[in-house]
Protein backbone atom coordinates (compact mmCIF):
# COMPACT_ATOMS: atom_id res chain seq x y z
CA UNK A 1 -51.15 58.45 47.73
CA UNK A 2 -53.25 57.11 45.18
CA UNK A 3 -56.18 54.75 45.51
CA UNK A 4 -54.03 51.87 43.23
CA UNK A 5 -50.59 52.43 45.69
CA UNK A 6 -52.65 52.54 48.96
CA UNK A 7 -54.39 49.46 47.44
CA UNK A 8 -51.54 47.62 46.53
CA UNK A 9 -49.93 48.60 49.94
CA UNK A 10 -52.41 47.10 51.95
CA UNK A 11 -52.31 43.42 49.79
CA UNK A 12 -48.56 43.91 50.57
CA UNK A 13 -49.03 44.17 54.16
CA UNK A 14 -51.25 40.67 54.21
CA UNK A 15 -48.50 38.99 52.46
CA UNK A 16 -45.92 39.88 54.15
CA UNK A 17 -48.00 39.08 57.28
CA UNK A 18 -48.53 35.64 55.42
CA UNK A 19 -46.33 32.87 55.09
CA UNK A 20 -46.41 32.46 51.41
CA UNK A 21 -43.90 32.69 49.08
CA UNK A 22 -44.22 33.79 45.23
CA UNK A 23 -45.05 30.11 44.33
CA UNK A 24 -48.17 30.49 47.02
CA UNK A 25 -51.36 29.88 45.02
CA UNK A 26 -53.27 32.95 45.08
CA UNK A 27 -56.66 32.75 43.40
CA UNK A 28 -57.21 35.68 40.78
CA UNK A 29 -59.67 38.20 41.81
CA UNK A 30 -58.17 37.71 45.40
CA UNK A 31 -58.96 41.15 47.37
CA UNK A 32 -56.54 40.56 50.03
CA UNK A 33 -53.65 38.85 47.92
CA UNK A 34 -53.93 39.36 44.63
CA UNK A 35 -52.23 42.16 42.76
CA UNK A 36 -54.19 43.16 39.27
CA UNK A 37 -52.23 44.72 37.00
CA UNK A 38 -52.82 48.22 37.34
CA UNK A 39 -51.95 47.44 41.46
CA UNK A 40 -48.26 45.61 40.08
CA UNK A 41 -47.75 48.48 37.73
CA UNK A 42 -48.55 51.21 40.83
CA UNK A 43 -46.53 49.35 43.10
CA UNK A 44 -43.47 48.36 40.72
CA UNK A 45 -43.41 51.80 39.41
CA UNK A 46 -43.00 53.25 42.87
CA UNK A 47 -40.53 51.00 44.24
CA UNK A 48 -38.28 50.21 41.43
CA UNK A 49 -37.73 53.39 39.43
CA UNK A 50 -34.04 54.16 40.49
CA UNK A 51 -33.06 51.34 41.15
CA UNK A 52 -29.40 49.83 39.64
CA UNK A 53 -28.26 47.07 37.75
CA UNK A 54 -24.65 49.00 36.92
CA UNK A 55 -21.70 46.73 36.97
CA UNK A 56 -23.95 43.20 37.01
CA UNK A 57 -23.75 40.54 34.51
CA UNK A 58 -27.12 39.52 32.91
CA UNK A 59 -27.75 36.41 35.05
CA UNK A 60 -26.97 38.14 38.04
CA UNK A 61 -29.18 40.98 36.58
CA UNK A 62 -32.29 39.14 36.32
CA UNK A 63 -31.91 37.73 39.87
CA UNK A 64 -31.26 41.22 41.31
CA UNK A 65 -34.33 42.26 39.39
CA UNK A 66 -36.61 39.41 40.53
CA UNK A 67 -35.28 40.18 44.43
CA UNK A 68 -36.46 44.25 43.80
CA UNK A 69 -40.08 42.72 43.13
CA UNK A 70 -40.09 40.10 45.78
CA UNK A 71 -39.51 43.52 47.97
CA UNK A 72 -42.02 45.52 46.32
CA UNK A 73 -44.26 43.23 47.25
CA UNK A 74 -43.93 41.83 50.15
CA UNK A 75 -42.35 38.06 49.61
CA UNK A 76 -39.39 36.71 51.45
CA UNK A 77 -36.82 36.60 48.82
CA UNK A 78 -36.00 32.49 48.09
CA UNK A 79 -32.05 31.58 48.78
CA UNK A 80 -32.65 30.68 44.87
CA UNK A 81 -35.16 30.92 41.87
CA UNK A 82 -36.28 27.88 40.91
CA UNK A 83 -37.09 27.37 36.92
CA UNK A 84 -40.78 27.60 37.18
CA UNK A 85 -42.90 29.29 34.11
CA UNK A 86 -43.97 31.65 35.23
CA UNK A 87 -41.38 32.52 38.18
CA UNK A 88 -43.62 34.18 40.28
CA UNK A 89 -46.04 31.36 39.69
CA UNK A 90 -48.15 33.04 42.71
CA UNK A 91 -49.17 35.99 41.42
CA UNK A 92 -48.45 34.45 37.65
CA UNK A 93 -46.26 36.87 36.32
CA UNK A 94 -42.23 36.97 34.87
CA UNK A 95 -40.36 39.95 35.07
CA UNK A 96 -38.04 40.76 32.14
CA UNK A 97 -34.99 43.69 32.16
CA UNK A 98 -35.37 45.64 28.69
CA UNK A 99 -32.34 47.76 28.05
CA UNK A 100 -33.59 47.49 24.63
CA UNK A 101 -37.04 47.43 22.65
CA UNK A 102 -36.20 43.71 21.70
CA UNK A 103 -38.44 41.67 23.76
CA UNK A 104 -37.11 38.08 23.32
CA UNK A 105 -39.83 35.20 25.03
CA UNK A 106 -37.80 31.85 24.72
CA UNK A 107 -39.05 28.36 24.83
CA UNK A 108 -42.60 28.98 25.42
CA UNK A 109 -45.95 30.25 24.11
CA UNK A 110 -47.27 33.30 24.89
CA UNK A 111 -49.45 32.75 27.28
CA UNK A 112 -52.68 34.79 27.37
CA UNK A 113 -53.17 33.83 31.51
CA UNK A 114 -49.74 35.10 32.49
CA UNK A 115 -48.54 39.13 32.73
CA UNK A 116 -45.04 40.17 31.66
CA UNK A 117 -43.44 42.60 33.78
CA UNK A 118 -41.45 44.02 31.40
CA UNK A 119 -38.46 46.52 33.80
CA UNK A 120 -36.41 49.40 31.66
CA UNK A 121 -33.50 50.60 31.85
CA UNK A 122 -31.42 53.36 30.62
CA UNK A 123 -27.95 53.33 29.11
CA UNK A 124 -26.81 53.84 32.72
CA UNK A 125 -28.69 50.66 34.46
CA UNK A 126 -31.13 52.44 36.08
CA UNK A 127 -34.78 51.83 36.55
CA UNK A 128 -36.86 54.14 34.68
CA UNK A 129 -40.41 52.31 33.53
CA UNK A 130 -42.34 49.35 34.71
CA UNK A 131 -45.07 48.19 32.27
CA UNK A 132 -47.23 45.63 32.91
CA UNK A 133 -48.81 43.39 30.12
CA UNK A 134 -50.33 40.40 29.59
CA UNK A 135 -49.68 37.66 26.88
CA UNK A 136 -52.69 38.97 24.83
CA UNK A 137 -51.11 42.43 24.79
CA UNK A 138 -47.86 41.06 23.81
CA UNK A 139 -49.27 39.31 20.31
CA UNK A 140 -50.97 42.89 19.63
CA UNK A 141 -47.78 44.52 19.61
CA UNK A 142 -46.01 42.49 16.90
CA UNK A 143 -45.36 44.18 13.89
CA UNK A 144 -43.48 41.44 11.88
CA UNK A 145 -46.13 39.00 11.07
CA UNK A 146 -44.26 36.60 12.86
CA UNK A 147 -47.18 36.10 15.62
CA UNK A 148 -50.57 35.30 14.52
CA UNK A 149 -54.03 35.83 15.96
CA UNK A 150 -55.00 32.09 17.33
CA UNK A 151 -58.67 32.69 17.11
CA UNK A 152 -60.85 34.32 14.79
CA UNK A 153 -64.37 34.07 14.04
CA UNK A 154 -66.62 34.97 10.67
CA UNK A 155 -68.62 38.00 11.20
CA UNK A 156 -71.85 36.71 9.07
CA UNK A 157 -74.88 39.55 8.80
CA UNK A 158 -78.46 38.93 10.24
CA UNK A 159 -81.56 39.71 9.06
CA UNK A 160 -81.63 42.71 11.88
CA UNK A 161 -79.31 45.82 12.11
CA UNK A 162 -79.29 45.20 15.81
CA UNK A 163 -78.81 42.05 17.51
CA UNK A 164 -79.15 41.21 20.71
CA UNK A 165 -77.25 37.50 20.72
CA UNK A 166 -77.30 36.39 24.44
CA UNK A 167 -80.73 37.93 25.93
CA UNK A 168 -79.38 37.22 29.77
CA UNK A 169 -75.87 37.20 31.17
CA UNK A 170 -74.45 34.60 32.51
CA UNK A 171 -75.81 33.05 35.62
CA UNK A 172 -72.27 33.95 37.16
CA UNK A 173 -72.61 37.08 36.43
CA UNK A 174 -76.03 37.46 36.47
CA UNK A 175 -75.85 36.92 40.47
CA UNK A 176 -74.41 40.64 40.84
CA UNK A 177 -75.60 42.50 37.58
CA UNK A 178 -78.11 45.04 38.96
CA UNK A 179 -81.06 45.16 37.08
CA UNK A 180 -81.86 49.59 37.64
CA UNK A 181 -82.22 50.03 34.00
CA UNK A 182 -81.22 54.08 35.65
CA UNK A 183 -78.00 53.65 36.73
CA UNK A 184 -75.90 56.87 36.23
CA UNK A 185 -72.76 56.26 34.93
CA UNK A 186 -71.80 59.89 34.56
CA UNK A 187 -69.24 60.26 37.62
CA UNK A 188 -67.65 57.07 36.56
CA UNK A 189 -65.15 56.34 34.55
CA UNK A 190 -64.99 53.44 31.30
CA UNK A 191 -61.80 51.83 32.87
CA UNK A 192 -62.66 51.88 36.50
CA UNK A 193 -62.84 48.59 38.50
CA UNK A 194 -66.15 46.86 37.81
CA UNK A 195 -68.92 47.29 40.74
CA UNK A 196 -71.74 45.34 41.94
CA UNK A 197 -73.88 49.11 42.13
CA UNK A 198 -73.39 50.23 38.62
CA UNK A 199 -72.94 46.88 36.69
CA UNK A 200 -75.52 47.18 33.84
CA UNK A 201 -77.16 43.71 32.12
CA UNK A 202 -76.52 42.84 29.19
CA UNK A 203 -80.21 43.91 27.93
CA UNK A 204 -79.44 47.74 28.99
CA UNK A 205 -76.22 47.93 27.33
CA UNK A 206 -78.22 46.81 24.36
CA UNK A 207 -80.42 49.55 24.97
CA UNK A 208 -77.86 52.07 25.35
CA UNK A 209 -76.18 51.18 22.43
CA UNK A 210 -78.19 50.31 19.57
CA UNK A 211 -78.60 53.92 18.55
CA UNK A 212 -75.12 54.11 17.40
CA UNK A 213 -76.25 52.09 14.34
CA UNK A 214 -76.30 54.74 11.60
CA UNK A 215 -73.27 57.17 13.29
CA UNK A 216 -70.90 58.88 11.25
CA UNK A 217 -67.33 59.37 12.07
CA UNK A 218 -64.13 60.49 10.50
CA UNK A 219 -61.62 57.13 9.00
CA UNK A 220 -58.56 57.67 10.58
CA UNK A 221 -57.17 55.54 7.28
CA UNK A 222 -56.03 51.85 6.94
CA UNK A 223 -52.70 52.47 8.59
CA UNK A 224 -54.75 53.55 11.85
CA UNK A 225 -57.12 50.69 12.53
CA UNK A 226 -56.76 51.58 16.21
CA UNK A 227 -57.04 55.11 16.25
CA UNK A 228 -60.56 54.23 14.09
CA UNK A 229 -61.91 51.71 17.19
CA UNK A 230 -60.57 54.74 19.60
CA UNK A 231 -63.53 56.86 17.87
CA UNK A 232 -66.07 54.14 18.27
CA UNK A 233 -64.64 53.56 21.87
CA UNK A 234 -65.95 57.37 23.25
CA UNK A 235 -69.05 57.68 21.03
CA UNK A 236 -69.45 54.03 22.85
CA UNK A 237 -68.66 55.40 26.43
CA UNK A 238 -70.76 58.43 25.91
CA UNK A 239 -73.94 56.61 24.86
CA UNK A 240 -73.53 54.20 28.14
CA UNK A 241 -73.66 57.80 29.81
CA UNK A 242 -69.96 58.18 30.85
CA UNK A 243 -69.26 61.56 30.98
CA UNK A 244 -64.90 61.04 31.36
CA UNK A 245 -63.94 59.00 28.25
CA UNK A 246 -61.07 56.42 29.09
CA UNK A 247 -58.93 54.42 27.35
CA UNK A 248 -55.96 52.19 28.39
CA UNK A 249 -55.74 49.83 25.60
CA UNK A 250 -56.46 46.59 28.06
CA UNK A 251 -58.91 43.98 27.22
CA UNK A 252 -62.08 44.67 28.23
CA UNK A 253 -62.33 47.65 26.49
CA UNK A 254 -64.36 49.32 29.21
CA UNK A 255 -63.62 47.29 32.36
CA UNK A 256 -66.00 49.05 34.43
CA UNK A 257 -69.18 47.10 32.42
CA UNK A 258 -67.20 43.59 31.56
CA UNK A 259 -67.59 44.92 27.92
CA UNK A 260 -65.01 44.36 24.87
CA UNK A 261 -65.70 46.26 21.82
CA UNK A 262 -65.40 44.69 18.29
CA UNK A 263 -65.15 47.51 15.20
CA UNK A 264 -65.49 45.48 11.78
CA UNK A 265 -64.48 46.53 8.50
CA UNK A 266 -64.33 43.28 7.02
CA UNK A 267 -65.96 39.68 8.33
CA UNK A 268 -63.20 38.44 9.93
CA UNK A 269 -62.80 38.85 13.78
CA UNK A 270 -59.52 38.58 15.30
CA UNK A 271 -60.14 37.59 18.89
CA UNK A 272 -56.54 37.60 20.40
CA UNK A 273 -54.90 34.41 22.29
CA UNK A 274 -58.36 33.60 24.16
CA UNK A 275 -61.62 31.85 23.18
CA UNK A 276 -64.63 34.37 24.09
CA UNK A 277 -66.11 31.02 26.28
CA UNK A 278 -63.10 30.26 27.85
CA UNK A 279 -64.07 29.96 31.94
CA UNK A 280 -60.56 31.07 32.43
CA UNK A 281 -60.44 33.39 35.73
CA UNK A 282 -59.98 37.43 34.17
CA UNK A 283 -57.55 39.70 36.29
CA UNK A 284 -59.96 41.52 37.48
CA UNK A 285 -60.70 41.83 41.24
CA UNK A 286 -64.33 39.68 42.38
CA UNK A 287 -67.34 41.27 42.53
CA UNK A 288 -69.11 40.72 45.97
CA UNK A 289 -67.25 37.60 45.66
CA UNK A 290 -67.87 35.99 41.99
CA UNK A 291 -64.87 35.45 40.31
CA UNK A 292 -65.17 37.24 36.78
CA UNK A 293 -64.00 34.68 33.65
CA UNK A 294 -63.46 34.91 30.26
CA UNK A 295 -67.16 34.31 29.32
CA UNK A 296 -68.76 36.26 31.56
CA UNK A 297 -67.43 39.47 29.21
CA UNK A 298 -69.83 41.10 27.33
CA UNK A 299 -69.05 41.78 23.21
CA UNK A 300 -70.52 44.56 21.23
CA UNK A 301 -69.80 43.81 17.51
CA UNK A 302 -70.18 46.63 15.28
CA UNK A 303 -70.19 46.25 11.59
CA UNK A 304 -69.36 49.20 9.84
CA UNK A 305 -68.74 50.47 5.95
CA UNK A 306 -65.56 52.98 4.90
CA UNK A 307 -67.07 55.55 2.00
CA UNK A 308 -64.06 57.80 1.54
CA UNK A 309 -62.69 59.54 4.38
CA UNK A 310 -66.25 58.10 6.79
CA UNK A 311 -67.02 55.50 8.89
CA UNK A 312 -70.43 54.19 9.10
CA UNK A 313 -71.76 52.43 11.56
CA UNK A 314 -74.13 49.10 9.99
CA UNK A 315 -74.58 46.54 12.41
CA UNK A 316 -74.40 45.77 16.01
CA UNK A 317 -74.49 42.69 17.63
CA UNK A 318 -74.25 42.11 21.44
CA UNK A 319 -73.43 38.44 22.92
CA UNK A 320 -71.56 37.11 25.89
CA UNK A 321 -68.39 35.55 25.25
CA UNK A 322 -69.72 32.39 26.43
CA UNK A 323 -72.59 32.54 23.43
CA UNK A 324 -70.37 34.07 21.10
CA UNK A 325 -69.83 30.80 18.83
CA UNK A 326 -73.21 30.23 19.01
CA UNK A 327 -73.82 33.27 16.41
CA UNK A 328 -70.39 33.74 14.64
CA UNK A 329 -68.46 30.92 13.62
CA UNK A 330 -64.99 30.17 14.66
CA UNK A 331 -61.89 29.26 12.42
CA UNK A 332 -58.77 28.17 13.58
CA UNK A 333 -55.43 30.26 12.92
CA UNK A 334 -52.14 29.68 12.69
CA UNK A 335 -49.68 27.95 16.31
CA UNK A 336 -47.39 30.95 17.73
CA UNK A 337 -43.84 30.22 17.17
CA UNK A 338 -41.72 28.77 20.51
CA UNK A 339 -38.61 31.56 20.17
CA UNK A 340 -40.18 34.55 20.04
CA UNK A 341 -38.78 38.51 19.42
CA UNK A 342 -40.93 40.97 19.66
CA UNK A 343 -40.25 44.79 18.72
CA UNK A 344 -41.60 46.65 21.36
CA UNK A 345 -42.92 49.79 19.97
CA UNK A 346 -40.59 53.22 20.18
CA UNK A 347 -43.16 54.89 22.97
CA UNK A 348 -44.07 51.84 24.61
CA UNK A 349 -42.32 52.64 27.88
CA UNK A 350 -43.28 56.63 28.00
């Protein structure tokens, strides 16, 4: 058994030692209740895939669905569900059924605090995938133009090639950054759980990072803008002195050091459903106790020019999220729409 199953085994046991239900309050971060999403997608996974919905209309379908989770972990399933957004408004998560890759979210935002636990199903009804996202991920995965980025800010150049924004953390994180400028990140790993032992400051990422300024790498081309951050990503993990390069696609980039990485081509910023100072609780478990937030997370900006088929690195700028409008200014964008579809892509579920 994995470390994620055993983990999310054990928080199942303490619920269903509890007495809460899935509308019991559970503060984020929570180490003996609280299910991050890598635990829900462990757990889900395990429990679900193989599971039927043959035969059952689609109402009755999404109840069966949300009584397989209540299972998985641990809750007394309720004699009803009662219209609450999100259902499980303990945990705060919805569960959706996709026999198809049309992901329809009626009569509400997205909302970048909540996960979507999106269940597939083959032609047959059965359980095959659980995937676990949050609203953030959603928005990132519309390829219609029918969801906008709500935030952006105006990358505006310096005076410096490197710029270190926000010289100190924040003083809630500050209380369990370690301060060994030696750490050895080498048997780690970029997407790892965040520790109180190998937590750099803000000042040594700085110094780990600011000789990337200059780097060369190859353009993966216009059409793959992620694929081009993916090459920044592991010359980014290597210089921090991870020797296993890691990459889920969840926000922060590398969870392990609170750290969300910025590649820009142009000055604007797209910065997703959430304001970089938002004090927002993150779904990440605490660290000897401090609940991590929004602002606490660390952003490495790095400005970078496209001369035929090369990236070059320009700039770099380093700031917490909860200084981040004090250097680069914010614009507003456009509301997301109330009925929203969203094509999930054709691999999303493999």
């Amino acid at each position: 058994m994995g470390e994620l199953l055993e983990s999310a085994y054990r928080k199942r046991e303490n619920i269903s030692k509890s007495n809460f239900t899935i509308y019991s309050p559970v503060e984020i971060g929570d180490k003996n209740y609280w299910y991050t999403s890598s635990e829900l997608t462990e757990i889900l996974n395990h429990d679900l895939v193989g599971k039927s919905f043959a035969g059952l209309k689609i109402r009755t379908r999404s109840k069966v669905a949300k009584s397989f989770v209540c299972e998985a972990l641990g809750y007394p399933i309720p004699d009803s569900f009662i219209k609450k957004q999100p259902r499980f408004s303990g945990q705060k998560f919805d569960t959706y059924v996709q026999k198809s890759n049309n992901l329809q979210v009626w009569n509400e935002d997205l909302d970048p605090e909540r996960r979507y636990v999106l269940i597939r199903t083959d032609d047959a009804d059965i359980v095959t995938k659980v995937k676990v996202v949050t609203g953030s991920d959603l928005a990132l995965l519309d390829t219609t133009g029918t969801l906008t980025q709500k935030f952006q800010a105006r990358l505006v150049p310096g005076a410096s090639d490197t710029e270190l924004i926000a010289t100190t953390d924040t003083n809630n994180l500050d209380t369990v950054i370690c301060n060994d400028q030696r750490i050895d990140l080498s048997c780690d790993t970029p997407t790892a759980e965040p520790t109180q032992l190998k937590l750099l400051s803000i000042k040594t990422i700085f110094d780990r990072l600011k000789g990337i300024v200059g780097v060369e790498f190859k353009d993966a081309g216009n059409i793959q803008e992620r694929n081009r951050g993916g090459e920044l990503h592991k010359i980014i993990s290597e210089a921090l002195g991870y020797k296993n390069h890691r990459d889920d696609g969840k926000f922060p980039d590398i969870k392990h050091q609170l750290l969300e990485i910025k590649l820009q081509t142009s000055p604007t910023i797209d910065l997703g459903l959430v304001n970089p100072d938002s004090e927002a609780a993150l779904d990440i478990e605490k660290i000897d106790g401090m609940t991590v937030r929004h602002c606490d997370i660390r952003y490495a900006i790095f400005a970078g020019i496209i001369v035929k088929d090369t990236v070059k690195i320009t700039n770099f700028y380093l700031s917490t999220g909860e200084k981040f409008f004090t250097r680069f200014p914010q614009f507003g964008g456009k509301v997301l729409n109330k009925k929203i579809q969203i094509p999930l892509p054709r691999h999303f579920f493999l």
